[in-house]
PDB file of N, CA and C in Angstrom:
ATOM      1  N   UNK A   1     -22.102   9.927  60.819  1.00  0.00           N
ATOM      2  CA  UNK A   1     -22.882   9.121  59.907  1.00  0.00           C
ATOM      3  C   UNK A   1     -23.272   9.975  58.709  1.00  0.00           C
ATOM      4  N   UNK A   2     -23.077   9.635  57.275  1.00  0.00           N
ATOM      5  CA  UNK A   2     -23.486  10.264  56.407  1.00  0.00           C
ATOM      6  C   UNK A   2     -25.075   9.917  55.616  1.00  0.00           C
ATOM      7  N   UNK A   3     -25.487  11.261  55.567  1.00  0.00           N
ATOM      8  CA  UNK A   3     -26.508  11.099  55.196  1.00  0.00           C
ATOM      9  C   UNK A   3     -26.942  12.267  54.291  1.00  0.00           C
ATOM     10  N   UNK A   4     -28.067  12.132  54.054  1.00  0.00           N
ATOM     11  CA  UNK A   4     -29.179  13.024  52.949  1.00  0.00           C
ATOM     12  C   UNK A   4     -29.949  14.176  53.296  1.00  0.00           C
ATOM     13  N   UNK A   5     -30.139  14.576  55.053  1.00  0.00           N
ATOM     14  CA  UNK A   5     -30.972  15.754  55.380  1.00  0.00           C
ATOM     15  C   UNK A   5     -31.042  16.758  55.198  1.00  0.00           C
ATOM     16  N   UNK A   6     -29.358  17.388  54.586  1.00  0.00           N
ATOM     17  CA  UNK A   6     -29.513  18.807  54.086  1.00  0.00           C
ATOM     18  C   UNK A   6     -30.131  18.679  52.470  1.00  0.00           C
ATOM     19  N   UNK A   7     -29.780  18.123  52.238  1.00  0.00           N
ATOM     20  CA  UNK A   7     -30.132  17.444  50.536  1.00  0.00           C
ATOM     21  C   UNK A   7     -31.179  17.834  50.442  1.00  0.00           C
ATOM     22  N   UNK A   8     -32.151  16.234  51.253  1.00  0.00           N
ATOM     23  CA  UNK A   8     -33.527  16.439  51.109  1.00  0.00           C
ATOM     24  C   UNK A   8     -34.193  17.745  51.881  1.00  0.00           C
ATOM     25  N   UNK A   9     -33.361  18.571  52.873  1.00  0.00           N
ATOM     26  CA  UNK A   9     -33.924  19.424  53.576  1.00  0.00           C
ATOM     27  C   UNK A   9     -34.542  20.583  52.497  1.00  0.00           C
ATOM     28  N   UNK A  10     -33.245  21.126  51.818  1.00  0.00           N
ATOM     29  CA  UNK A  10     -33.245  22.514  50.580  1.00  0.00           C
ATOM     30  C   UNK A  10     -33.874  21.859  49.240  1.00  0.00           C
ATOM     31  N   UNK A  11     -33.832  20.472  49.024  1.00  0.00           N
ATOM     32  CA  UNK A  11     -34.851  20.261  48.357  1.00  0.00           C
ATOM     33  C   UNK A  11     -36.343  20.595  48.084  1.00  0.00           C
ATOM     34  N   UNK A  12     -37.081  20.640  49.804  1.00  0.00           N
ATOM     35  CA  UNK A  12     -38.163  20.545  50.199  1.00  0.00           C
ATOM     36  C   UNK A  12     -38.379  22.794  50.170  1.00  0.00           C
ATOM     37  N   UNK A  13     -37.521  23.170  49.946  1.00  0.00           N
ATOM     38  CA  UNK A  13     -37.445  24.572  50.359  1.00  0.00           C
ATOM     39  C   UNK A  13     -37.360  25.074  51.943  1.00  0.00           C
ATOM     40  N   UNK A  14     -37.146  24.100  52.901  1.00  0.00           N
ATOM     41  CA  UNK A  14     -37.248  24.270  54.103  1.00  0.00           C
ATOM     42  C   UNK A  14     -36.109  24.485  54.961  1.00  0.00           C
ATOM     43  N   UNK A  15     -35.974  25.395  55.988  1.00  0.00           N
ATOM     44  CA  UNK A  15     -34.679  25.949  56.896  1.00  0.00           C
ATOM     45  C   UNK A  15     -34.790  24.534  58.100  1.00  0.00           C
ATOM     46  N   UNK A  16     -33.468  24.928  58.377  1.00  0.00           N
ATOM     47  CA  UNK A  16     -33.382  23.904  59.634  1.00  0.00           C
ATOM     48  C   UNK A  16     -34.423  24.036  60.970  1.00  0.00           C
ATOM     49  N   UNK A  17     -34.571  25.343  60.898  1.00  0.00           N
ATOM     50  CA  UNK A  17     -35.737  25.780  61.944  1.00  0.00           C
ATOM     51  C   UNK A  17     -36.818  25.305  61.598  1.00  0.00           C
ATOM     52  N   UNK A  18     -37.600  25.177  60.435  1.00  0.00           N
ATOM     53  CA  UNK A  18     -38.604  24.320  59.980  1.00  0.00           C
ATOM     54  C   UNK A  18     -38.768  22.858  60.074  1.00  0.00           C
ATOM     55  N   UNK A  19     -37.715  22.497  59.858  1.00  0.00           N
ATOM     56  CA  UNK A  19     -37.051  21.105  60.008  1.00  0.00           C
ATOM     57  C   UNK A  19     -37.288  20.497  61.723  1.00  0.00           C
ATOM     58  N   UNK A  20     -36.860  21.219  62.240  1.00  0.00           N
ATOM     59  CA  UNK A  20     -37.027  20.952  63.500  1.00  0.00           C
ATOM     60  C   UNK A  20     -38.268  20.945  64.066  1.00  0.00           C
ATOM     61  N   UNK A  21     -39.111  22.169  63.801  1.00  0.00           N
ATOM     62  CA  UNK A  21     -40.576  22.297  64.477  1.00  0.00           C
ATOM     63  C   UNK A  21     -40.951  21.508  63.983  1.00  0.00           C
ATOM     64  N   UNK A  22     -41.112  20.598  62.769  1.00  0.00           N
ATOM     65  CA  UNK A  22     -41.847  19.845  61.848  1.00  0.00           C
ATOM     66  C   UNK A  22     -41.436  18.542  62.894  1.00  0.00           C
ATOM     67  N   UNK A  23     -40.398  18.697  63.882  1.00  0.00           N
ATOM     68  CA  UNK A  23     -39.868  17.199  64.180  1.00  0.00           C
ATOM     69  C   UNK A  23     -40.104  17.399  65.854  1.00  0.00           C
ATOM     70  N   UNK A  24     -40.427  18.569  65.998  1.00  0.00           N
ATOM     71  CA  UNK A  24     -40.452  18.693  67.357  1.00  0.00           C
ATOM     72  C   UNK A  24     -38.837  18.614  68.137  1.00  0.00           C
ATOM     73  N   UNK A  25     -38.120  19.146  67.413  1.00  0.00           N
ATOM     74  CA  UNK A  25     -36.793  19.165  68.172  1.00  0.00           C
ATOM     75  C   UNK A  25     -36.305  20.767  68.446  1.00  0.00           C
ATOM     76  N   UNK A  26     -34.908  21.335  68.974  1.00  0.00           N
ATOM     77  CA  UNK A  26     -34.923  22.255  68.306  1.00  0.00           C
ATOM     78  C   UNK A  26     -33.704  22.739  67.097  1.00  0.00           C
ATOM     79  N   UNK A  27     -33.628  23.843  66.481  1.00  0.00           N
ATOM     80  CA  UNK A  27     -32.648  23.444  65.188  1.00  0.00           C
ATOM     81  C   UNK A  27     -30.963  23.055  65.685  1.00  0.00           C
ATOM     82  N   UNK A  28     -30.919  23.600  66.609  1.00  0.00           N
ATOM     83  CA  UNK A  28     -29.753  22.936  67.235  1.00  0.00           C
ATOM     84  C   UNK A  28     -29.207  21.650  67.322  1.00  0.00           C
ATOM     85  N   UNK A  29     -30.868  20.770  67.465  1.00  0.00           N
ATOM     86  CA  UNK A  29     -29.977  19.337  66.906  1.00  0.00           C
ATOM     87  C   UNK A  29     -30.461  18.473  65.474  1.00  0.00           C
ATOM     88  N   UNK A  30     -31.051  19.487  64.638  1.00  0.00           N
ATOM     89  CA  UNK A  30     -30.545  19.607  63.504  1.00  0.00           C
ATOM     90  C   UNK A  30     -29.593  19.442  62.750  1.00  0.00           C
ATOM     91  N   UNK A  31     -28.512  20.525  62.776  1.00  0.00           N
ATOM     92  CA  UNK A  31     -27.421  20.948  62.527  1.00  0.00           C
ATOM     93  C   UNK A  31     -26.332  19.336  62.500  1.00  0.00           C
ATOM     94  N   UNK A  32     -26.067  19.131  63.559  1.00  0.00           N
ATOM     95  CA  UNK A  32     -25.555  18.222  63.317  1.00  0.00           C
ATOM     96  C   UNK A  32     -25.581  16.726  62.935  1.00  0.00           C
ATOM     97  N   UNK A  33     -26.761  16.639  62.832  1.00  0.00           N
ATOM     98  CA  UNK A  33     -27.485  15.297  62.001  1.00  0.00           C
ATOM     99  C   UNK A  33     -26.751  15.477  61.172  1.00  0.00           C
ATOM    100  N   UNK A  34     -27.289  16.783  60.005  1.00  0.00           N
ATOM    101  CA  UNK A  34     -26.771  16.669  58.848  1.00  0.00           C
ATOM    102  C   UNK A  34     -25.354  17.075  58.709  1.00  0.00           C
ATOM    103  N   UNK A  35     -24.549  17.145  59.822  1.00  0.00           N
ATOM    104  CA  UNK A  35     -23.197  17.409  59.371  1.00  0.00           C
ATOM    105  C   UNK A  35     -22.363  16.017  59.585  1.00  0.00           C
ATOM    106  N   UNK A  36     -23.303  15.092  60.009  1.00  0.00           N
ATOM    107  CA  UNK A  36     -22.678  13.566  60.538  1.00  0.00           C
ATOM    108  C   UNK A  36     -21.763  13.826  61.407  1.00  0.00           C
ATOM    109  N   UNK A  37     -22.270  14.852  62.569  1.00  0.00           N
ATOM    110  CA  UNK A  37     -21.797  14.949  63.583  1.00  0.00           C
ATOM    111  C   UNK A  37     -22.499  13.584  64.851  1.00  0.00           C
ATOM    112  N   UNK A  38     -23.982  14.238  64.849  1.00  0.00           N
ATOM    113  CA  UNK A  38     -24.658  13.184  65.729  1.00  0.00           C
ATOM    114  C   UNK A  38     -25.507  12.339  65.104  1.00  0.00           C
ATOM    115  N   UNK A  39     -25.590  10.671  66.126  1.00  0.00           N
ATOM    116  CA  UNK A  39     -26.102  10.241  65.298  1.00  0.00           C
ATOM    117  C   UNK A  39     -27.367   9.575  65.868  1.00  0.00           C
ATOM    118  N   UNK A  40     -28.735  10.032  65.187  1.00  0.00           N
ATOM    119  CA  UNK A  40     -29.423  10.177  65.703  1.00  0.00           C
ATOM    120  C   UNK A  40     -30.410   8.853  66.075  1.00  0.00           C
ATOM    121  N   UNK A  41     -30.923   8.858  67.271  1.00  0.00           N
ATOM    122  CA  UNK A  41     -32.468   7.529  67.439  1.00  0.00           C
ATOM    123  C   UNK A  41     -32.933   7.148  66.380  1.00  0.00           C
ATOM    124  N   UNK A  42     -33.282   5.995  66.729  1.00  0.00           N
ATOM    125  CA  UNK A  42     -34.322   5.406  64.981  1.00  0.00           C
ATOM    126  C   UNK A  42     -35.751   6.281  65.047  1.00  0.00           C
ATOM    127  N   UNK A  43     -36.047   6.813  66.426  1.00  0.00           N
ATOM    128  CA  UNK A  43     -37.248   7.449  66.442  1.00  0.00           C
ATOM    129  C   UNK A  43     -36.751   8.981  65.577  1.00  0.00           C
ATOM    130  N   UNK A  44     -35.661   9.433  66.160  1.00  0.00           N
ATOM    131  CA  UNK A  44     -35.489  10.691  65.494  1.00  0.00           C
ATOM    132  C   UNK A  44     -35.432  10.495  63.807  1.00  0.00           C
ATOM    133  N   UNK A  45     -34.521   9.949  63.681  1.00  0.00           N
ATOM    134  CA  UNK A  45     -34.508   9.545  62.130  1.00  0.00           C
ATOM    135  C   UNK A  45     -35.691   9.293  61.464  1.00  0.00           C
ATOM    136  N   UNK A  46     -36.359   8.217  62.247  1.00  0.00           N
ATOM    137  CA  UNK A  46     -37.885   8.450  60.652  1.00  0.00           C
ATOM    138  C   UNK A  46     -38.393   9.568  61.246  1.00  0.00           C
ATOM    139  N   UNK A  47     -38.550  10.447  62.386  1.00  0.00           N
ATOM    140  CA  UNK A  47     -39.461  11.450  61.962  1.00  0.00           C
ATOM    141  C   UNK A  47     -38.935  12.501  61.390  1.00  0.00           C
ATOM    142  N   UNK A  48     -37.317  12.315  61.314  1.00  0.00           N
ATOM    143  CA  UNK A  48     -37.229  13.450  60.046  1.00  0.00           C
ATOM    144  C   UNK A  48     -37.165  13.151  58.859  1.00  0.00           C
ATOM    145  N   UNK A  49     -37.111  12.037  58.404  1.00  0.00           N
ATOM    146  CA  UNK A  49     -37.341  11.294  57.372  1.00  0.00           C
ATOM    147  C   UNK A  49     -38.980  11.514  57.226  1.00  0.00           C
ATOM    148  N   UNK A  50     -39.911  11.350  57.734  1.00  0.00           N
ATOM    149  CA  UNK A  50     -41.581  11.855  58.028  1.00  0.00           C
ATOM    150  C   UNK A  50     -41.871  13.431  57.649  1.00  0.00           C
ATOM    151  N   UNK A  51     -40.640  13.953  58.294  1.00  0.00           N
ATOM    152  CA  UNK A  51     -41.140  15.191  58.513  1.00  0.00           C
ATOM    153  C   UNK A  51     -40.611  15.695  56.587  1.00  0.00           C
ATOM    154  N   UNK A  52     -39.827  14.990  55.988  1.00  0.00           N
ATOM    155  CA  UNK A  52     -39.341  15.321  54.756  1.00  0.00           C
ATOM    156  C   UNK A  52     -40.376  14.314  53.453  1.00  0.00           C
ATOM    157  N   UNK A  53     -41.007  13.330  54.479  1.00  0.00           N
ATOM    158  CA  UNK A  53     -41.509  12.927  53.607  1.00  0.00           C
ATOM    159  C   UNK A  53     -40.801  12.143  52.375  1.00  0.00           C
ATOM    160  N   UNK A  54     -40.258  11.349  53.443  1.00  0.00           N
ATOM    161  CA  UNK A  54     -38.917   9.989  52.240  1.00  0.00           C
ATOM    162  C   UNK A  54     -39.078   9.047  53.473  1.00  0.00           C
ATOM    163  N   UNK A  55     -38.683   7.701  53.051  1.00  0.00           N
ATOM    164  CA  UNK A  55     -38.692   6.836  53.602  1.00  0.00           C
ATOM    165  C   UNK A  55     -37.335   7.090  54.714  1.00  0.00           C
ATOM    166  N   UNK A  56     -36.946   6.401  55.792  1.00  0.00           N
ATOM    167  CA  UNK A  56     -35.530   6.615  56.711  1.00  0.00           C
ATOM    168  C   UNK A  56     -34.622   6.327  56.015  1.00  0.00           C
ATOM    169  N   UNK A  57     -34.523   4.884  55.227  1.00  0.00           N
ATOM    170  CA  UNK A  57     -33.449   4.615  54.413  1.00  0.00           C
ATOM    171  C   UNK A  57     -32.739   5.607  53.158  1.00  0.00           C
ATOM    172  N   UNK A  58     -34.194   6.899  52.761  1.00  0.00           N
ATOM    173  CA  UNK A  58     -33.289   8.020  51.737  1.00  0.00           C
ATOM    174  C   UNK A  58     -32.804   8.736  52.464  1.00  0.00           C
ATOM    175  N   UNK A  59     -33.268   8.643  53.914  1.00  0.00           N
ATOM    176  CA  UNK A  59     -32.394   9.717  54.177  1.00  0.00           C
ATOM    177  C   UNK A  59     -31.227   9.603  55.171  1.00  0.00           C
ATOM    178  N   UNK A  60     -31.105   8.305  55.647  1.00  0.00           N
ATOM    179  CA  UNK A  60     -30.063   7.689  55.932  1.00  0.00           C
ATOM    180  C   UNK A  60     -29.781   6.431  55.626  1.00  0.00           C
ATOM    181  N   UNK A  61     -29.121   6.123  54.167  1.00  0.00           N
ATOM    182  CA  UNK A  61     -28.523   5.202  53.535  1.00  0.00           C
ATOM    183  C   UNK A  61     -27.781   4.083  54.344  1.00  0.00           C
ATOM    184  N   UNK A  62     -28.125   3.159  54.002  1.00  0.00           N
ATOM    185  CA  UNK A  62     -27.217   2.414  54.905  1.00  0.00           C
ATOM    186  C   UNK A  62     -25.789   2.674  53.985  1.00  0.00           C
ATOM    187  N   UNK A  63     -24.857   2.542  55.520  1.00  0.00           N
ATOM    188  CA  UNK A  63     -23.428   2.508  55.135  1.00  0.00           C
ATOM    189  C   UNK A  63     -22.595   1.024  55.184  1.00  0.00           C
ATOM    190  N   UNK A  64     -21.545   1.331  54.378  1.00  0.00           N
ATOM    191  CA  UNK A  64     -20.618   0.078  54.253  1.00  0.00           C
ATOM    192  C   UNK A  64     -21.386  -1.184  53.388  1.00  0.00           C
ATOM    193  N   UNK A  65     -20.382  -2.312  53.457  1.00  0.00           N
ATOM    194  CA  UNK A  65     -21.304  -2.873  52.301  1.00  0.00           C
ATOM    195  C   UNK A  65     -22.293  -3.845  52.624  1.00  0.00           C
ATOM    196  N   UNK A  66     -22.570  -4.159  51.363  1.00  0.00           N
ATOM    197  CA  UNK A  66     -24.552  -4.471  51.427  1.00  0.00           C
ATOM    198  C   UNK A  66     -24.384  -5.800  51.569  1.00  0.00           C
ATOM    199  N   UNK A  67     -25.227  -6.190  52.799  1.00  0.00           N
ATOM    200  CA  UNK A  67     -24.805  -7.842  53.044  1.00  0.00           C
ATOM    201  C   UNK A  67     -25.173  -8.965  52.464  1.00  0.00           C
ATOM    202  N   UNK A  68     -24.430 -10.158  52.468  1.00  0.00           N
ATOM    203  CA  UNK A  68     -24.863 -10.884  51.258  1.00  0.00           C
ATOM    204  C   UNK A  68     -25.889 -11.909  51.798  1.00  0.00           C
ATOM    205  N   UNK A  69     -26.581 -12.343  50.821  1.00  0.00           N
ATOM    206  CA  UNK A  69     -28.157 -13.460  51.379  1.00  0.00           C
ATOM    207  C   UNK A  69     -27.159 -14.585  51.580  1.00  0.00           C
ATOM    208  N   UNK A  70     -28.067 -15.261  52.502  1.00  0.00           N
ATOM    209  CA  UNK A  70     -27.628 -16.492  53.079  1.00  0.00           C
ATOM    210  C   UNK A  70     -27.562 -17.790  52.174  1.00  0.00           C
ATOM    211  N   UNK A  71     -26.482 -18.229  52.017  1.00  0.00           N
ATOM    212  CA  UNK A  71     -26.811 -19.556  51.148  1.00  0.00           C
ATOM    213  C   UNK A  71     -27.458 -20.435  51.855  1.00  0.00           C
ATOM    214  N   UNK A  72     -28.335 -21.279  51.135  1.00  0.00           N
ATOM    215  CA  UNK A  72     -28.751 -22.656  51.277  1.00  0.00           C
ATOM    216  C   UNK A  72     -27.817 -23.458  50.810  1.00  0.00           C
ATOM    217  N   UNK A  73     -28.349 -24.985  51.480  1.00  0.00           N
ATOM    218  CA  UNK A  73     -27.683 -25.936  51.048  1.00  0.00           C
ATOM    219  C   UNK A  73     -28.675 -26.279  50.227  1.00  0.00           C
ATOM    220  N   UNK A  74     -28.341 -27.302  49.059  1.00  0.00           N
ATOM    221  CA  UNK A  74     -28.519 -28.264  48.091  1.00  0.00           C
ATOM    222  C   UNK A  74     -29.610 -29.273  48.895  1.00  0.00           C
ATOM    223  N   UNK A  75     -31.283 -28.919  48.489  1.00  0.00           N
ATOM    224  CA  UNK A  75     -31.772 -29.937  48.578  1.00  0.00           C
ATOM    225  C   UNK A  75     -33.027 -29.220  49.731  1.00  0.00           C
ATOM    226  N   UNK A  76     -32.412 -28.344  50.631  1.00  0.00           N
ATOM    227  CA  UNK A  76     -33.660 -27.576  51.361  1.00  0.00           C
ATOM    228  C   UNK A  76     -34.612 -26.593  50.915  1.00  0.00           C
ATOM    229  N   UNK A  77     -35.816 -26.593  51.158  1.00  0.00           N
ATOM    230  CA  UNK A  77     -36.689 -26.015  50.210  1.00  0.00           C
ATOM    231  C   UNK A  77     -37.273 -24.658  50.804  1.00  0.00           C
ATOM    232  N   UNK A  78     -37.173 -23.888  49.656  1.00  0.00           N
ATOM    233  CA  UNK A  78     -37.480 -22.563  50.233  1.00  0.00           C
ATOM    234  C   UNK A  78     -38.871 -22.023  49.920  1.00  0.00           C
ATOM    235  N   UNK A  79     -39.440 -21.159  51.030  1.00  0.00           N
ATOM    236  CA  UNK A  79     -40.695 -21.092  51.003  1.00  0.00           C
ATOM    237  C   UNK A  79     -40.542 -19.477  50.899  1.00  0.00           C
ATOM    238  N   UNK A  80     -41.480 -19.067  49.922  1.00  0.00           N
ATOM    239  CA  UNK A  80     -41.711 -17.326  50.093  1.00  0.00           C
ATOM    240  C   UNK A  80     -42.849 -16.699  50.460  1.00  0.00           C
ATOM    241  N   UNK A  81     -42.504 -15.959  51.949  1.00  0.00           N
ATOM    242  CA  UNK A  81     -43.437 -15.156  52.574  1.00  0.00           C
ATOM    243  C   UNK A  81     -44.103 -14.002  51.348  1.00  0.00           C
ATOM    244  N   UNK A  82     -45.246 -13.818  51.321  1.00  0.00           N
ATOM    245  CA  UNK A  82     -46.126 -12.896  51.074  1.00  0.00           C
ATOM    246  C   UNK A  82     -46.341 -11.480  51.821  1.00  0.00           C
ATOM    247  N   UNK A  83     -46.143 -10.726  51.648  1.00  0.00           N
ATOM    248  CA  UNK A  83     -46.033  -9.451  52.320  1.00  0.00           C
ATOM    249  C   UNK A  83     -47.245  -8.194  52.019  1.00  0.00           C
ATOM    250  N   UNK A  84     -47.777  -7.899  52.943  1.00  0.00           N
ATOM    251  CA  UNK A  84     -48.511  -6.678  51.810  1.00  0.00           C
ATOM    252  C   UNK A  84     -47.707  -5.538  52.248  1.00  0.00           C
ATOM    253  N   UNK A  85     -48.534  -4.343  51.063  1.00  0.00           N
ATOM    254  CA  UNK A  85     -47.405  -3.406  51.296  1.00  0.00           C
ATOM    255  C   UNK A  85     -47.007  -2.530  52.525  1.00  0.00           C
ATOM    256  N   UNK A  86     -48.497  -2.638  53.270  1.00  0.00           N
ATOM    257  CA  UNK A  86     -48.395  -2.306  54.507  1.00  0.00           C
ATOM    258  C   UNK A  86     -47.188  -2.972  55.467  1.00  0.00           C
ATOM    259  N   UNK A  87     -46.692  -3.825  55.441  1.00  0.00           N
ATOM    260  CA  UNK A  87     -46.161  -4.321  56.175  1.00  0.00           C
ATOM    261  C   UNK A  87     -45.081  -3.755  55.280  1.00  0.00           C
ATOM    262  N   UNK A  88     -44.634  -4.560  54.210  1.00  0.00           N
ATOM    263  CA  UNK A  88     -42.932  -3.953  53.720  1.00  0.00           C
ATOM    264  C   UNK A  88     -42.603  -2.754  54.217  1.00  0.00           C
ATOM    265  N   UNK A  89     -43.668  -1.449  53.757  1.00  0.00           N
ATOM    266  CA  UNK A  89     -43.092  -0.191  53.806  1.00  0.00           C
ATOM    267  C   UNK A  89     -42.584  -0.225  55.702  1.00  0.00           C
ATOM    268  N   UNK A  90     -43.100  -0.843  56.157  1.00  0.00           N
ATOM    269  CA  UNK A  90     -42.811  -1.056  57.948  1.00  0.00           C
ATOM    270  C   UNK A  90     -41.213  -1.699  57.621  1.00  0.00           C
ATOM    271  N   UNK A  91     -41.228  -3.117  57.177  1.00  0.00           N
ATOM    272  CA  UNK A  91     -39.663  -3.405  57.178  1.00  0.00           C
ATOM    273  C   UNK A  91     -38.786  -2.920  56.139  1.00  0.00           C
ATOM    274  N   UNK A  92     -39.303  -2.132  55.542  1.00  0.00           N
ATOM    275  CA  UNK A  92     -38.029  -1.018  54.926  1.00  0.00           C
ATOM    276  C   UNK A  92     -37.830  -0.104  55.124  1.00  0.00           C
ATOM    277  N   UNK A  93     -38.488   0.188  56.643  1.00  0.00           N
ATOM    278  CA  UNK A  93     -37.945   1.164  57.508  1.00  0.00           C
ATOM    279  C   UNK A  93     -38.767   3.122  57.018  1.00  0.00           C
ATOM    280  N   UNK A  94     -39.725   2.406  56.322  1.00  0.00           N
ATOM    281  CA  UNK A  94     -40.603   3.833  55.255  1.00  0.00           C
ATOM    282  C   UNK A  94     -41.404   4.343  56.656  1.00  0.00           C
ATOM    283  N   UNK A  95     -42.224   5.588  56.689  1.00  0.00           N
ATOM    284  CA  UNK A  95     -43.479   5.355  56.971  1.00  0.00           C
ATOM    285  C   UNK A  95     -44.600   5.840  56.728  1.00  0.00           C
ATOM    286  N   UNK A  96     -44.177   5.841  54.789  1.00  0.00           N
ATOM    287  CA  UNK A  96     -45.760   6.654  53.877  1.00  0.00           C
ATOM    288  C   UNK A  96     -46.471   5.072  54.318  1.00  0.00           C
ATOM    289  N   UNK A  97     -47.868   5.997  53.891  1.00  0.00           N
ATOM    290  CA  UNK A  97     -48.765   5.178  53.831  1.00  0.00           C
ATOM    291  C   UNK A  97     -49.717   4.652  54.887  1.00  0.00           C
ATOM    292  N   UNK A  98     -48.791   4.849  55.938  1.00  0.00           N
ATOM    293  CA  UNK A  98     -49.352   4.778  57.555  1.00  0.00           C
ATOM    294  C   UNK A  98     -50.407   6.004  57.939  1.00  0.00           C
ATOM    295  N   UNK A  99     -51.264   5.233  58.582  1.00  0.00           N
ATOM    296  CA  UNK A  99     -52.156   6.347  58.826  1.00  0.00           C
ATOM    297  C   UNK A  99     -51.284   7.499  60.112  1.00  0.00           C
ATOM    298  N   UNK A 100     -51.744   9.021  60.643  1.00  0.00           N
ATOM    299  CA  UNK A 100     -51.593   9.371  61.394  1.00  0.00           C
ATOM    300  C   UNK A 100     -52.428   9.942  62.420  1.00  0.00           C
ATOM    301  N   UNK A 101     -52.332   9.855  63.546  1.00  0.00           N
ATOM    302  CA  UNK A 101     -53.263  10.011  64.871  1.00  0.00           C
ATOM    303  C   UNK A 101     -53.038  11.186  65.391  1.00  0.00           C
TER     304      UNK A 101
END
């Protein structure tokens, strides 16, 4: 799976060994995240996405192509949910903003 962790990793000034303690793993399975060797839990992913401080989606892009919205038919009426941001940053897969315990 291709992704952004070494990117955002040397961005941040941080070694894979940092990377890891920050995630509670060890750098060993590091390494191959970012080589799109393994591919990792949604839990692993946002917390290294957490631990870099980007939402999951920068740092693992979705792949292939971007799916298309559903047509309606002619005549059914569409209603738009209200969201706050608390909630979006939840369904866009982020998790600034969330408190931590």
């Amino acid at each position: 799976m291709k992704n952004r962790v070494q990117l955002l990793r040397q961005t941040k000034h941080r070694t894979q060994t940092d990377l890891a303690a920050r995630v509670g793993v060890n750098r060993q399975c590091i390494d191959p995240v970012e080589e799109g060797r393994f591919l990792p839990s949604i839990s692993l992913a946002y917390n290294i996405a957490a631990a870099l401080e980007r939402y999951a989606y920068e740092a693992f892009p979705p792949q292939g192509p971007t799916p298309r919205p559903l047509l309606q038919s002619s005549g059914a009426s569409h209603q738009v949910s209200h969201v706050t941001s608390r909630e979006s940053s939840l369904h866009s897969g982020g998790l600034k903003g969330l408190p931590t315990h």
